[in-house]
N, C-alpha and C. Protein backbone atom coordinates (compact mmCIF):
# COMPACT_ATOMS: atom_id res chain seq x y z
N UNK A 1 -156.51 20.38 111.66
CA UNK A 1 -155.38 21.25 111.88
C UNK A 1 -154.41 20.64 112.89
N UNK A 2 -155.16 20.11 113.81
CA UNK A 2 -154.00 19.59 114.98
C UNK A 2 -153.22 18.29 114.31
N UNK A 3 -153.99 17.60 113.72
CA UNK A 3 -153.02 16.45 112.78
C UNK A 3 -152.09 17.42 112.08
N UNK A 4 -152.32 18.15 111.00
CA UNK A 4 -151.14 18.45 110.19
C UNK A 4 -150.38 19.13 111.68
N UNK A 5 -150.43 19.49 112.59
CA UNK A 5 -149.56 20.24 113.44
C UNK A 5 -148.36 18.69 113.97
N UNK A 6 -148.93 18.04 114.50
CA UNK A 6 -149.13 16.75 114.93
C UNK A 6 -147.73 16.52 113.99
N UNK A 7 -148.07 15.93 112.79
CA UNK A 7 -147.22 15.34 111.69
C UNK A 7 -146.28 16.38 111.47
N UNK A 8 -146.22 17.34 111.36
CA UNK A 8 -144.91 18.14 111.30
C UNK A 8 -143.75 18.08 112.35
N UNK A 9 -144.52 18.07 113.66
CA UNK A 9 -144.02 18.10 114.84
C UNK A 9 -143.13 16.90 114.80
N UNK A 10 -143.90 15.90 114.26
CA UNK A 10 -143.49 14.27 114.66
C UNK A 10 -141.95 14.34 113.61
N UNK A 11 -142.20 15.11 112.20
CA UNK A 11 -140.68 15.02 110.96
C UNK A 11 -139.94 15.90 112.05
N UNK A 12 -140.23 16.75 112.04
CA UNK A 12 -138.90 17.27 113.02
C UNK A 12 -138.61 17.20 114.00
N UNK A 13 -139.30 16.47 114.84
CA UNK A 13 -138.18 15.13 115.44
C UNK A 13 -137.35 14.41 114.86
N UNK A 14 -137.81 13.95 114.14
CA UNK A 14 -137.45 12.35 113.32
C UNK A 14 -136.23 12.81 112.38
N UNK A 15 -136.22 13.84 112.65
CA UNK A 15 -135.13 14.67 111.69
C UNK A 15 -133.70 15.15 112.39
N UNK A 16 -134.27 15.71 113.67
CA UNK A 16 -133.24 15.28 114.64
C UNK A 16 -132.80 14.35 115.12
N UNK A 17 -133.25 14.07 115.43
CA UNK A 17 -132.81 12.54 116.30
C UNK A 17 -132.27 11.71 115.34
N UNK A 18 -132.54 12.23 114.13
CA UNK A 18 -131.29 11.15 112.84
C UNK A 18 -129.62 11.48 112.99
N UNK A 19 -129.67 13.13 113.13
CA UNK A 19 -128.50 13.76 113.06
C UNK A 19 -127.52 13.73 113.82
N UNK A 20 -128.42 12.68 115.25
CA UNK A 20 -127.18 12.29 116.60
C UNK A 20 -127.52 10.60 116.61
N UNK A 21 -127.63 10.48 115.74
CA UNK A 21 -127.41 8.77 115.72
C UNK A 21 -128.19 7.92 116.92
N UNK A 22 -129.35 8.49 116.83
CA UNK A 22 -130.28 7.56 118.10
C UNK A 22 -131.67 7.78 117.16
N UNK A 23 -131.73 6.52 117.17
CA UNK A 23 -133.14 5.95 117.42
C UNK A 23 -134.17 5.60 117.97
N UNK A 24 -135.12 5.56 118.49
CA UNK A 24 -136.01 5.35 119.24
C UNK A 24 -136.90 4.24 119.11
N UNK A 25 -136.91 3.62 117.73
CA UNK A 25 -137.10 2.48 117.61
C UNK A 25 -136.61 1.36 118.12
N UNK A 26 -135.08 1.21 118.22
CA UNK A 26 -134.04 0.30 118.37
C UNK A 26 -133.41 0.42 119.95
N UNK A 27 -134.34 0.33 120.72
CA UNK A 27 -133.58 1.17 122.31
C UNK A 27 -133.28 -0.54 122.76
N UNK A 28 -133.60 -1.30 122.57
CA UNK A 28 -132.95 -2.64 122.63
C UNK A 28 -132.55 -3.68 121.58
N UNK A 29 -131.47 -3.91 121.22
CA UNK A 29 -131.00 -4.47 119.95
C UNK A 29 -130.87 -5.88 120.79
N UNK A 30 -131.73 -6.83 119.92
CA UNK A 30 -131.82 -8.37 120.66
C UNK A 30 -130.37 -8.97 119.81
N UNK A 31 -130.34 -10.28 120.41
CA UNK A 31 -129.22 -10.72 119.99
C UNK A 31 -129.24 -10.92 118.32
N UNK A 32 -128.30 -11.30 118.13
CA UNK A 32 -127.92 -11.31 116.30
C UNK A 32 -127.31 -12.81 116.06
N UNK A 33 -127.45 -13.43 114.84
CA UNK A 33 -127.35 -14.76 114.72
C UNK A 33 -126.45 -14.89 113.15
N UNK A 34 -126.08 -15.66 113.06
CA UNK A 34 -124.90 -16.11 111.96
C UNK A 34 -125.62 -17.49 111.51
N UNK A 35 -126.07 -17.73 110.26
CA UNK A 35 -126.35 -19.18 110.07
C UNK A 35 -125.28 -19.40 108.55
N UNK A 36 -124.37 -20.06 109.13
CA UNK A 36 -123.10 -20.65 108.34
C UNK A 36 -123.08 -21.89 107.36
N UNK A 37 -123.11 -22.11 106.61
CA UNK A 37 -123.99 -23.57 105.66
C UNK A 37 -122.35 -23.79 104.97
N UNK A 38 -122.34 -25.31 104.67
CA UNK A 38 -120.68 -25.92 103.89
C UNK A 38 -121.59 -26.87 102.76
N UNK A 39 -121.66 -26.06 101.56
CA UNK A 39 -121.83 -26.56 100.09
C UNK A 39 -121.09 -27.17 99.38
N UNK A 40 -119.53 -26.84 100.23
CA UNK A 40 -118.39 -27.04 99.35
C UNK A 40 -117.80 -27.71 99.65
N UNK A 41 -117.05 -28.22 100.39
CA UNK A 41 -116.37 -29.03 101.18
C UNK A 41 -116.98 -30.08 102.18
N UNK A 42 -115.84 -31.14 101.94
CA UNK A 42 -116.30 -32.69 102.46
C UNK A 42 -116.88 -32.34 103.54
N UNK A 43 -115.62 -32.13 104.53
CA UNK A 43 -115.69 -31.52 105.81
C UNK A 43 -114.86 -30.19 106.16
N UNK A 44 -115.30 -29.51 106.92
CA UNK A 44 -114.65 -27.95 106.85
C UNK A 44 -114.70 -27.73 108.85
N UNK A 45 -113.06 -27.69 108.88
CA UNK A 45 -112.63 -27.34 110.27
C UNK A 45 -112.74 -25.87 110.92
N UNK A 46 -113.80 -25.47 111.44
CA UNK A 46 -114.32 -23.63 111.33
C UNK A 46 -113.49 -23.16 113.06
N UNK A 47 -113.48 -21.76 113.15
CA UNK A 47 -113.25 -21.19 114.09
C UNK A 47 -113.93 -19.85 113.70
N UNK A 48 -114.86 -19.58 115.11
CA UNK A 48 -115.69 -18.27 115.03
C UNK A 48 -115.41 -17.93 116.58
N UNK A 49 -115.59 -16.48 116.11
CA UNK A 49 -115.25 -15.71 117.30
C UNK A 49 -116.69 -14.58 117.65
N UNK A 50 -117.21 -14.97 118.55
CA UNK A 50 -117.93 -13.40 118.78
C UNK A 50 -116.66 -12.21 119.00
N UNK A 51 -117.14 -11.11 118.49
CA UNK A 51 -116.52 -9.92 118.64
C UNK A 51 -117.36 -8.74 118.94
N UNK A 52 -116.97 -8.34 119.97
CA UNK A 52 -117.54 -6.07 119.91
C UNK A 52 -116.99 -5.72 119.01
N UNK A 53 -115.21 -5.68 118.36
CA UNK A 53 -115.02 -4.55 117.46
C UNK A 53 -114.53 -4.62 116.10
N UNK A 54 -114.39 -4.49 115.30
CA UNK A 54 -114.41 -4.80 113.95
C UNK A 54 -113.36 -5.75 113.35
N UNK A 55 -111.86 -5.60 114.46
CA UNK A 55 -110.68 -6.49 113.89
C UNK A 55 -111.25 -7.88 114.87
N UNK A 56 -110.97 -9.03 114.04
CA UNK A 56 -110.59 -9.71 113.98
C UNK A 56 -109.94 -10.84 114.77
N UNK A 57 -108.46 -9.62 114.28
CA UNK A 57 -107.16 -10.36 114.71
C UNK A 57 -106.75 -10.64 116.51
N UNK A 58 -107.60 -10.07 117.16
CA UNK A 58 -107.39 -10.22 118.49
C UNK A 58 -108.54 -10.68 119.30
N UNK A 59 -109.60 -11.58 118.96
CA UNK A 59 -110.83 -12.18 119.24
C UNK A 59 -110.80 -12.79 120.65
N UNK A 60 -111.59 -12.73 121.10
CA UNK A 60 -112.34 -13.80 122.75
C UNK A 60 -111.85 -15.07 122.18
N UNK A 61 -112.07 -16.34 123.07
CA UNK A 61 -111.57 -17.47 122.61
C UNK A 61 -112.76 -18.17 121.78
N UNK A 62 -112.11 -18.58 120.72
CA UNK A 62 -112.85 -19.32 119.58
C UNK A 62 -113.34 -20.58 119.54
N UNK A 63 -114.62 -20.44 119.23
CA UNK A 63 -115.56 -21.86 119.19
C UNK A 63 -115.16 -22.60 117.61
N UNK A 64 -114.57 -23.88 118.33
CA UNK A 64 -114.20 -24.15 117.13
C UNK A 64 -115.19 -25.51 116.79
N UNK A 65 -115.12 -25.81 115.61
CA UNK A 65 -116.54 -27.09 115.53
C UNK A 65 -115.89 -27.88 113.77
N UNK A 66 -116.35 -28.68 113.48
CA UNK A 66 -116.47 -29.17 112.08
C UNK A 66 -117.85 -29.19 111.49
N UNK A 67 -117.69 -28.55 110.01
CA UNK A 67 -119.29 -28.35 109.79
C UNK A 67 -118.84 -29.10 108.57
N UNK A 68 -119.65 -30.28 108.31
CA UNK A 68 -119.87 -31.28 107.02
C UNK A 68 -120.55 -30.52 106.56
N UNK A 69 -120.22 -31.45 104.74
CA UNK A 69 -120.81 -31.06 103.43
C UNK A 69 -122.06 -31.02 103.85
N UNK A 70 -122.91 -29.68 103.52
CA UNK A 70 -124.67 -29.84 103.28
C UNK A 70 -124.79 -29.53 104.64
N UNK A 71 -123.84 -29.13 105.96
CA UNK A 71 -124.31 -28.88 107.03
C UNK A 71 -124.17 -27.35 107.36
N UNK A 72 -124.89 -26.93 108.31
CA UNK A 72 -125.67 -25.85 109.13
C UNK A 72 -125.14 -25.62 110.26
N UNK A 73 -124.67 -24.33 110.70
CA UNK A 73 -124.64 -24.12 112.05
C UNK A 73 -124.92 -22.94 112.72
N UNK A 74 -125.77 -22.75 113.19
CA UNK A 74 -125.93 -21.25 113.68
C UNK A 74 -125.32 -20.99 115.09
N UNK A 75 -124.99 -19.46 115.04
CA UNK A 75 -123.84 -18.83 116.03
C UNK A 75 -124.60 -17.77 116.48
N UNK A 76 -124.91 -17.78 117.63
CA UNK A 76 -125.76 -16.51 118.37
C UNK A 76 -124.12 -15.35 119.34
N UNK A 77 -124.98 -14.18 118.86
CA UNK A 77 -124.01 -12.72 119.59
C UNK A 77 -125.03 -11.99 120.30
N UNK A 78 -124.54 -11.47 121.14
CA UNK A 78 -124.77 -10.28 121.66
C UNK A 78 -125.79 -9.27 121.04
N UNK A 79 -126.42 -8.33 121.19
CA UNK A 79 -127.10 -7.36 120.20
C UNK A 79 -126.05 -6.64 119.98
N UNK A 80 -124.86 -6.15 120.46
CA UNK A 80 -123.73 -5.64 120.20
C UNK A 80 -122.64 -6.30 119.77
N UNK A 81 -122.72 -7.41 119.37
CA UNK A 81 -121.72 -7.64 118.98
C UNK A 81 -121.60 -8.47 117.07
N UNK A 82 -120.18 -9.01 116.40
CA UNK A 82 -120.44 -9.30 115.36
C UNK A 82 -119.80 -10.70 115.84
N UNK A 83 -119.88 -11.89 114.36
CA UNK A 83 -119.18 -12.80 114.22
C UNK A 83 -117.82 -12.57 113.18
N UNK A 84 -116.84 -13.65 113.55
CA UNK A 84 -115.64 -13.75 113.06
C UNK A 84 -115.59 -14.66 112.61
N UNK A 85 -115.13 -15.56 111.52
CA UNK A 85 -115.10 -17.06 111.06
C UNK A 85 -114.21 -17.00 109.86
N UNK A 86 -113.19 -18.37 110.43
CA UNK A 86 -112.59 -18.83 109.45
C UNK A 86 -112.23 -20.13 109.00
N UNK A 87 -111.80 -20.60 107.63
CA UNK A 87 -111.61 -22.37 107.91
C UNK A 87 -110.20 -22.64 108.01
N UNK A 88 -110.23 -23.80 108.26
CA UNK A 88 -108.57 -24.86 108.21
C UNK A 88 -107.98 -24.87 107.11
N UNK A 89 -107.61 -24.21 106.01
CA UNK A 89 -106.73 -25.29 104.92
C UNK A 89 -105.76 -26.11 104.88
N UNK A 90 -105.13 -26.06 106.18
CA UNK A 90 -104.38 -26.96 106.47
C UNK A 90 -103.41 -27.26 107.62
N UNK A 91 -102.61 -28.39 107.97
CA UNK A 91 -102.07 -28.12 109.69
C UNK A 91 -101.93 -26.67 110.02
N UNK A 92 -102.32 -26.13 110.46
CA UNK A 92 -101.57 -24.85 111.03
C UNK A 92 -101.87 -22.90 109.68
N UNK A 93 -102.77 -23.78 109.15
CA UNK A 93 -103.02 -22.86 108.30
C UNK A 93 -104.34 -22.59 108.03
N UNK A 94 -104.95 -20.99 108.31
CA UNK A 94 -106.45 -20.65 108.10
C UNK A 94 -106.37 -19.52 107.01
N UNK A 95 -107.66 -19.43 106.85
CA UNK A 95 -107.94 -18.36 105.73
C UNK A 95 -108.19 -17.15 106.45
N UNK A 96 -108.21 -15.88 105.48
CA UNK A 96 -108.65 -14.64 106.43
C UNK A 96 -109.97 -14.69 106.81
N UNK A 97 -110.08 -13.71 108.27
CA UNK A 97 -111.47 -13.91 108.63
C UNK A 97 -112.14 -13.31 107.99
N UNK A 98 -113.43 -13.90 108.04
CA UNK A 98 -114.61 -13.46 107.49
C UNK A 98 -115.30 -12.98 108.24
N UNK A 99 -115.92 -11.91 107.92
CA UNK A 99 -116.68 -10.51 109.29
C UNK A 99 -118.09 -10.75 108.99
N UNK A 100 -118.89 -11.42 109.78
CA UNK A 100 -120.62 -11.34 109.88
C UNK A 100 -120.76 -9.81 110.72
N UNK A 101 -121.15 -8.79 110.00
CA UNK A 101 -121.51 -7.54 111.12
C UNK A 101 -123.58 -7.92 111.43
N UNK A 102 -123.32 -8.62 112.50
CA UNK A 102 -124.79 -8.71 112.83
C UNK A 102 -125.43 -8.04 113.89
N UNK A 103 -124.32 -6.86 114.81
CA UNK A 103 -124.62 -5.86 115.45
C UNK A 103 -125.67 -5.23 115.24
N UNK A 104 -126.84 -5.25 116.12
CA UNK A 104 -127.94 -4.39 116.39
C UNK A 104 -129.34 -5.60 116.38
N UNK A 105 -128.78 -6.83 116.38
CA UNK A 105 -129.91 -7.81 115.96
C UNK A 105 -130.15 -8.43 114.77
N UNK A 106 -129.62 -8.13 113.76
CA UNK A 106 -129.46 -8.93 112.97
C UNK A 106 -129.20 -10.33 112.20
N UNK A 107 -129.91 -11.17 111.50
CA UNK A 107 -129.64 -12.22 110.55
C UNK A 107 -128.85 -12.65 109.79
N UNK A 108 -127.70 -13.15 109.59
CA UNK A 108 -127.13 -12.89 108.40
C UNK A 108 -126.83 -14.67 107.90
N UNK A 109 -127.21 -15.03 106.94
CA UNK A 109 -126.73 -16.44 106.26
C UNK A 109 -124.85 -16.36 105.37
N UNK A 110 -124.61 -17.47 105.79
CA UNK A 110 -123.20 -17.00 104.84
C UNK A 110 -122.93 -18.77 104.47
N UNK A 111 -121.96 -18.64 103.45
CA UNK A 111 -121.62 -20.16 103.06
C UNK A 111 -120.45 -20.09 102.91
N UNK A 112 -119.52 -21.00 102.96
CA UNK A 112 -118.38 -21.52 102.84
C UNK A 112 -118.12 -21.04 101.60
């Protein structure tokens, strides 16, 4: 009897605590990582930005690097925060960014 009391007790918690957006699992979100791979291109001129908030367009200052054909680079954030990345197509010209949301600890692989 005290188990089934037990297990009821435990869903309605678990039922609240959904409805205000906290978890109790997740009370520390470790950092989050970006692993970026270039399949496509010879060489590819990148700029990534860690970010807290979803745009973009107004980023911390950008790590910029060259990632060769067949190469790898991984980008560590914050547990709060995401990656931003974009390439060169040419003098003075990039593509739109591309949003890694890896906020809360997360993995994410992406390719050129």
């Amino acid at each position: 009897m005290r188990i089934l009391l037990s297990a009821a007790l435990l869903l309605v918690t678990a039922s609240c605590v959904s409805q205000n957006n906290w978890s109790p699992i997740t009370i520390y979100a470790g950092p989050g990582h970006l692993q970026l791979s270039n399949f496509r291109f010879d060489r590819a001129q990148i700029e990534a930005v860690v970010a807290a908030a979803p745009d973009c367009s107004a980023p911390a200052p950008p790590i910029a690097f060259e990632l060769p054909f067949k190469g790898t680079r991984v980008i560590d954030a914050p547990g709060d925060s995401d990656i931003c990345w974009r390439r060169q197509v040419g003098p003075g010209q990039w593509t739109e960014w591309n949003h890694a949301l890896i906020a809360g600890g997360l993995s994410i692989e992406a390719q050129l």
